[in-house]
N, C-alpha and C. Protein backbone atom coordinates (compact mmCIF):
# COMPACT_ATOMS: atom_id res chain seq x y z
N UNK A 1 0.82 -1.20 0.00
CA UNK A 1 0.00 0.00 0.00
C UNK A 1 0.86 1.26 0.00
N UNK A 2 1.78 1.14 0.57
CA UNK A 2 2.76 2.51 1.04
C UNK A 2 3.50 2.74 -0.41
N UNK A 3 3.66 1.48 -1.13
CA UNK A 3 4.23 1.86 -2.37
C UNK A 3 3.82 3.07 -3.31
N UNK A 4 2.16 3.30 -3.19
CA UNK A 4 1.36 4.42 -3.54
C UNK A 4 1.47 5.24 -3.31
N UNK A 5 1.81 5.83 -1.97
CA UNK A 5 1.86 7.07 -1.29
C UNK A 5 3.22 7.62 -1.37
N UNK A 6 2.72 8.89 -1.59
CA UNK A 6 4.40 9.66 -2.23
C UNK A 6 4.91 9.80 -0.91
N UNK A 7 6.11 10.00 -0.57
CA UNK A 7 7.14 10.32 0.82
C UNK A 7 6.97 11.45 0.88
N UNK A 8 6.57 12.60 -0.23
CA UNK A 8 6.31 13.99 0.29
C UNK A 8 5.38 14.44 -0.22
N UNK A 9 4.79 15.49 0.65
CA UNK A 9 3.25 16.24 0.07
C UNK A 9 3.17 17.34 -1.12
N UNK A 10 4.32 17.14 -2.06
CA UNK A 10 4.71 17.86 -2.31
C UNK A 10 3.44 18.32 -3.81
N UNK A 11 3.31 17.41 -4.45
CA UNK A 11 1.95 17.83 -5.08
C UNK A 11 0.70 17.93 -4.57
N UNK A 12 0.77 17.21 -3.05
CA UNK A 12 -0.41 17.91 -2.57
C UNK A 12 -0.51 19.43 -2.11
N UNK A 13 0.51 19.98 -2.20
CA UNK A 13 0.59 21.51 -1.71
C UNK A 13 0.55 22.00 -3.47
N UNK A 14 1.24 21.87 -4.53
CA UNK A 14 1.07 22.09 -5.54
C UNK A 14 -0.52 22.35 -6.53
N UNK A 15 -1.44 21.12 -6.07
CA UNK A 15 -2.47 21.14 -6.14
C UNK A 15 -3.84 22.40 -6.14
N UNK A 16 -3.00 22.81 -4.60
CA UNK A 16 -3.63 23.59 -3.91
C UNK A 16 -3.42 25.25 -4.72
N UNK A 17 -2.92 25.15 -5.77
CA UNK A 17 -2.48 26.30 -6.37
C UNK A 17 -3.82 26.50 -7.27
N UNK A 18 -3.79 28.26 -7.26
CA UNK A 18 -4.30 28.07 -8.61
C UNK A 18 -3.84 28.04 -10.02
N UNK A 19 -4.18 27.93 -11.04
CA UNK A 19 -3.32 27.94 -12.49
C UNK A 19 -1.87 28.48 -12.33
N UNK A 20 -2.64 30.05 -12.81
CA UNK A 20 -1.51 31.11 -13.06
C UNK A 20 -0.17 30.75 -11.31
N UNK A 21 -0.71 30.16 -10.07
CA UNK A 21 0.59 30.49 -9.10
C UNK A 21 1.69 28.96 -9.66
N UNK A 22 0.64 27.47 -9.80
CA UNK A 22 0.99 26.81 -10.20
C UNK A 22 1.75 26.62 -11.33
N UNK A 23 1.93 27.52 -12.85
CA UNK A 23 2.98 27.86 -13.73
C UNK A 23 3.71 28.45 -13.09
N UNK A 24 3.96 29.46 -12.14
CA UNK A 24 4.56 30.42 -11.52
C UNK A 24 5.67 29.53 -10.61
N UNK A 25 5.41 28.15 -9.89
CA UNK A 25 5.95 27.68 -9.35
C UNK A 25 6.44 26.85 -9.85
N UNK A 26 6.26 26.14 -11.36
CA UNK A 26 7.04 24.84 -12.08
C UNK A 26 8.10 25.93 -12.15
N UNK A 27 7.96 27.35 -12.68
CA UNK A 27 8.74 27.78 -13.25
C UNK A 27 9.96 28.00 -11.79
N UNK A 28 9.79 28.50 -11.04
CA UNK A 28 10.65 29.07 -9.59
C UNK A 28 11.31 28.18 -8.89
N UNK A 29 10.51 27.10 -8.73
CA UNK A 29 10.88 25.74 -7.20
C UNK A 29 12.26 25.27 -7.92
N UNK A 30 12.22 24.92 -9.02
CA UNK A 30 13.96 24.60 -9.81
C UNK A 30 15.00 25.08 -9.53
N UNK A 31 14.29 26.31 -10.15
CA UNK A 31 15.16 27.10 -9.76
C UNK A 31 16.05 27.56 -8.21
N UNK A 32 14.82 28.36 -7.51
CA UNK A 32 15.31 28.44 -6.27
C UNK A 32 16.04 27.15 -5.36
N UNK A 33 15.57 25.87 -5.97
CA UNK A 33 16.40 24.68 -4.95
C UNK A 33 17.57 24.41 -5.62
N UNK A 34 17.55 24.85 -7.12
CA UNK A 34 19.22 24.74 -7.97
C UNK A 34 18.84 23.55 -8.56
N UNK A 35 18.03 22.84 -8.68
CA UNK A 35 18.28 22.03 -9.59
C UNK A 35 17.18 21.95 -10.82
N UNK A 36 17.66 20.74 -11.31
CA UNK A 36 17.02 20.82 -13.19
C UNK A 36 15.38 20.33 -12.61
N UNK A 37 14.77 21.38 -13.84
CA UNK A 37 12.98 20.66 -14.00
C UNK A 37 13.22 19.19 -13.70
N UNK A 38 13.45 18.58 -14.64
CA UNK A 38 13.50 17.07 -14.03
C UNK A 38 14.13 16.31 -12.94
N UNK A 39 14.51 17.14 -12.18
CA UNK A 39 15.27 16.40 -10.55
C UNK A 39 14.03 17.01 -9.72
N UNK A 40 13.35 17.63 -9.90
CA UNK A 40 12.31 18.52 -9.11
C UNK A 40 11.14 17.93 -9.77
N UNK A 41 11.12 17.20 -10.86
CA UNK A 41 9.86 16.17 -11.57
C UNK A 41 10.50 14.66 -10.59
N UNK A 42 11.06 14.29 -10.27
CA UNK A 42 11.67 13.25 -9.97
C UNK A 42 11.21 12.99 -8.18
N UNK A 43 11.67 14.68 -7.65
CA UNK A 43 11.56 14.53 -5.95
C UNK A 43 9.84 14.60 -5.78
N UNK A 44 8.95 14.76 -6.96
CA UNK A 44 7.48 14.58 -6.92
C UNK A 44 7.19 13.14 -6.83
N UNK A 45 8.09 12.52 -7.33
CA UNK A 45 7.52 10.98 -7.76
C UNK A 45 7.93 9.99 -6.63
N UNK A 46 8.83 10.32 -6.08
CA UNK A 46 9.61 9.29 -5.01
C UNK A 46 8.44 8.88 -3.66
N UNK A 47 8.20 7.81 -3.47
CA UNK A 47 6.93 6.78 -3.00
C UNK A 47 7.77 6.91 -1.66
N UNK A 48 6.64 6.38 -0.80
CA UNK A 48 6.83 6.13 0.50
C UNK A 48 7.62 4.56 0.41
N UNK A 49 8.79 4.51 1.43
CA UNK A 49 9.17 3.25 0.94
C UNK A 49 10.36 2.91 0.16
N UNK A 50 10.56 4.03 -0.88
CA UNK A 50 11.67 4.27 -1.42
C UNK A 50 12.59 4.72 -1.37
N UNK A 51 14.29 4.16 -1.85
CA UNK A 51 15.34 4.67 -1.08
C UNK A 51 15.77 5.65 -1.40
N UNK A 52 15.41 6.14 -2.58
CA UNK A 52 15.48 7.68 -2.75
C UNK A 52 15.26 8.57 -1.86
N UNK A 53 15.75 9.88 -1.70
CA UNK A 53 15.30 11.04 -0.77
C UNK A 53 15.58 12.15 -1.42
N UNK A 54 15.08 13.32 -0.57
CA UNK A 54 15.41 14.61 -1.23
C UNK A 54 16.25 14.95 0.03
N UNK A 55 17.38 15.94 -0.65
CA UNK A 55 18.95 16.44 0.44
C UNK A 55 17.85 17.27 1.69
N UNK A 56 17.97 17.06 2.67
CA UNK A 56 17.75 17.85 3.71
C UNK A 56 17.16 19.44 3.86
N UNK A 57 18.54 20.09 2.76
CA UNK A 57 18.14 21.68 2.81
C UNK A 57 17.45 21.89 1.56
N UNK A 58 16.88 20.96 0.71
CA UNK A 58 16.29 21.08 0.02
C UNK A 58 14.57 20.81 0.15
N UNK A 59 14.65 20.23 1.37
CA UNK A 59 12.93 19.63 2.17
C UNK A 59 12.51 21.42 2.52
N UNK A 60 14.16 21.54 3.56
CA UNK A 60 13.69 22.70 4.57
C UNK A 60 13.29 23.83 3.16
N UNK A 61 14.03 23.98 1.93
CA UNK A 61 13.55 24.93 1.31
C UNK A 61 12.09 24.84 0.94
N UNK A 62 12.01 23.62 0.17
CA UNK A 62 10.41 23.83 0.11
C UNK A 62 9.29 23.96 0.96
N UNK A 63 9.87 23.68 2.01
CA UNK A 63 8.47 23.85 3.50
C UNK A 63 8.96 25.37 3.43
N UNK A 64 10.04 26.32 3.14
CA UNK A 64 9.57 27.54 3.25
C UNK A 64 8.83 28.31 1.72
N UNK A 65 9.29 27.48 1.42
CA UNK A 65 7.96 28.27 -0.66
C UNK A 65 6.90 27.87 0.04
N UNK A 66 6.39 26.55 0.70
CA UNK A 66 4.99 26.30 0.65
C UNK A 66 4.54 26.97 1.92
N UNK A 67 5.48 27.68 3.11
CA UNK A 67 4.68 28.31 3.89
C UNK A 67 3.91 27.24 4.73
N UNK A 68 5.10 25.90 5.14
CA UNK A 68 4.47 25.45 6.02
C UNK A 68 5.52 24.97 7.14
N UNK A 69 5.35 24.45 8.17
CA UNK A 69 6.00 24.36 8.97
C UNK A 69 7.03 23.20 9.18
N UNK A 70 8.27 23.13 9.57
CA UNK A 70 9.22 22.56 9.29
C UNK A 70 8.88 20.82 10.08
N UNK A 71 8.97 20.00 8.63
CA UNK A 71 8.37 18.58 9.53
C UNK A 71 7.16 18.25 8.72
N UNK A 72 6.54 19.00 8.03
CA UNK A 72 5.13 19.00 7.45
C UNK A 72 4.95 18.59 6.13
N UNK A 73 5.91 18.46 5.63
CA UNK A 73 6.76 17.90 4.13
C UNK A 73 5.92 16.48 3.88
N UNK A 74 6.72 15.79 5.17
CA UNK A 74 7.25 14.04 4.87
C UNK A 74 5.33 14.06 5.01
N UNK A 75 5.31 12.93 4.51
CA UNK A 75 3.98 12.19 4.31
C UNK A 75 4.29 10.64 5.37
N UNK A 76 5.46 10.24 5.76
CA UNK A 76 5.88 9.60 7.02
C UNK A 76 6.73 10.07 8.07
N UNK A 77 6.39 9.18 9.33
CA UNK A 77 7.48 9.63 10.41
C UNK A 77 8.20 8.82 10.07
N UNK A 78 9.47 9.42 10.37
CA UNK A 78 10.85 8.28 10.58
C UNK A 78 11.17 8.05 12.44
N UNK A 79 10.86 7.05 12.53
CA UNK A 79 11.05 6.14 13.56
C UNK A 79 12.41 5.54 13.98
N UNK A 80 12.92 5.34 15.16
CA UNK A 80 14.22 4.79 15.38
C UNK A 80 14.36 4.74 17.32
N UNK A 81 15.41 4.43 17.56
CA UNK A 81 15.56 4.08 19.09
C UNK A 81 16.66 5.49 18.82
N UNK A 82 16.74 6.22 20.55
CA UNK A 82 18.06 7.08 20.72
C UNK A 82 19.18 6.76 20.62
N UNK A 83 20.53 7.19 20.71
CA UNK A 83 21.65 6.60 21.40
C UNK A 83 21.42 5.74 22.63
N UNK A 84 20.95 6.82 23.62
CA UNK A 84 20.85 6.17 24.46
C UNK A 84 20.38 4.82 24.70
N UNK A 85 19.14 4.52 24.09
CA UNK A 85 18.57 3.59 24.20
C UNK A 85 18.97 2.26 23.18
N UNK A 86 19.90 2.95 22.42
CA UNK A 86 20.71 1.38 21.99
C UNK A 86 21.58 1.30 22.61
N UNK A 87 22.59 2.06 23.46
CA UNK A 87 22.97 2.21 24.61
C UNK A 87 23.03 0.82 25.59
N UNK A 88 21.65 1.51 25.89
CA UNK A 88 21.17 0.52 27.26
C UNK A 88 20.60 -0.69 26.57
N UNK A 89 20.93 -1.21 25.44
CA UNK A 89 20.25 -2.43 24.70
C UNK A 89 18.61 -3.00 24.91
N UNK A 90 18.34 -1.32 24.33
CA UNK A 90 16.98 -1.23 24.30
C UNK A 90 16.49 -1.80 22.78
């Protein structure tokens, strides 16, 4: 099932555009993150599940174009034990 679901909301915030902001933004988001139309067609497509990712300061940039709050991106949590708690052979 998770194979379906994209790892980021990122056309669901796209969606939410109208026309004219949505051309406005194929055209900008490339740009402003530095990379090519098609690496920014590519970080749309990557599924929940998959080992692909998008670089870090490139999440944090788009949670600031979309004006949302940092964390609000991923479409999953990433889960794990602390140090500590592999530590203590938790």
């Amino acid at each position: 099932m998770s194979e379906n679901i994209e790892k980021y909301k990122i056309n669901a915030f796209l969606d939410n555009l109208t026309i004219k902001e949505y051309k406005f933004a194929m055209k900008t988001i490339p740009k402003v993150l530095d990379v090519s139309m098609n690496t920014f067609h590519n970080y749309r497509r990557i599924k929940l599940g998959d080992p692909q990712d998008i670089p870090y300061e490139k999440v944090k940039q788009l949670e600031i174009l979309f004006g949302i709050e940092s964390g609000t991106l991923e479409n999953g949590k990433t889960s794990g034990k602390s140090l500590a708690q592999l530590f203590r052979g938790e």
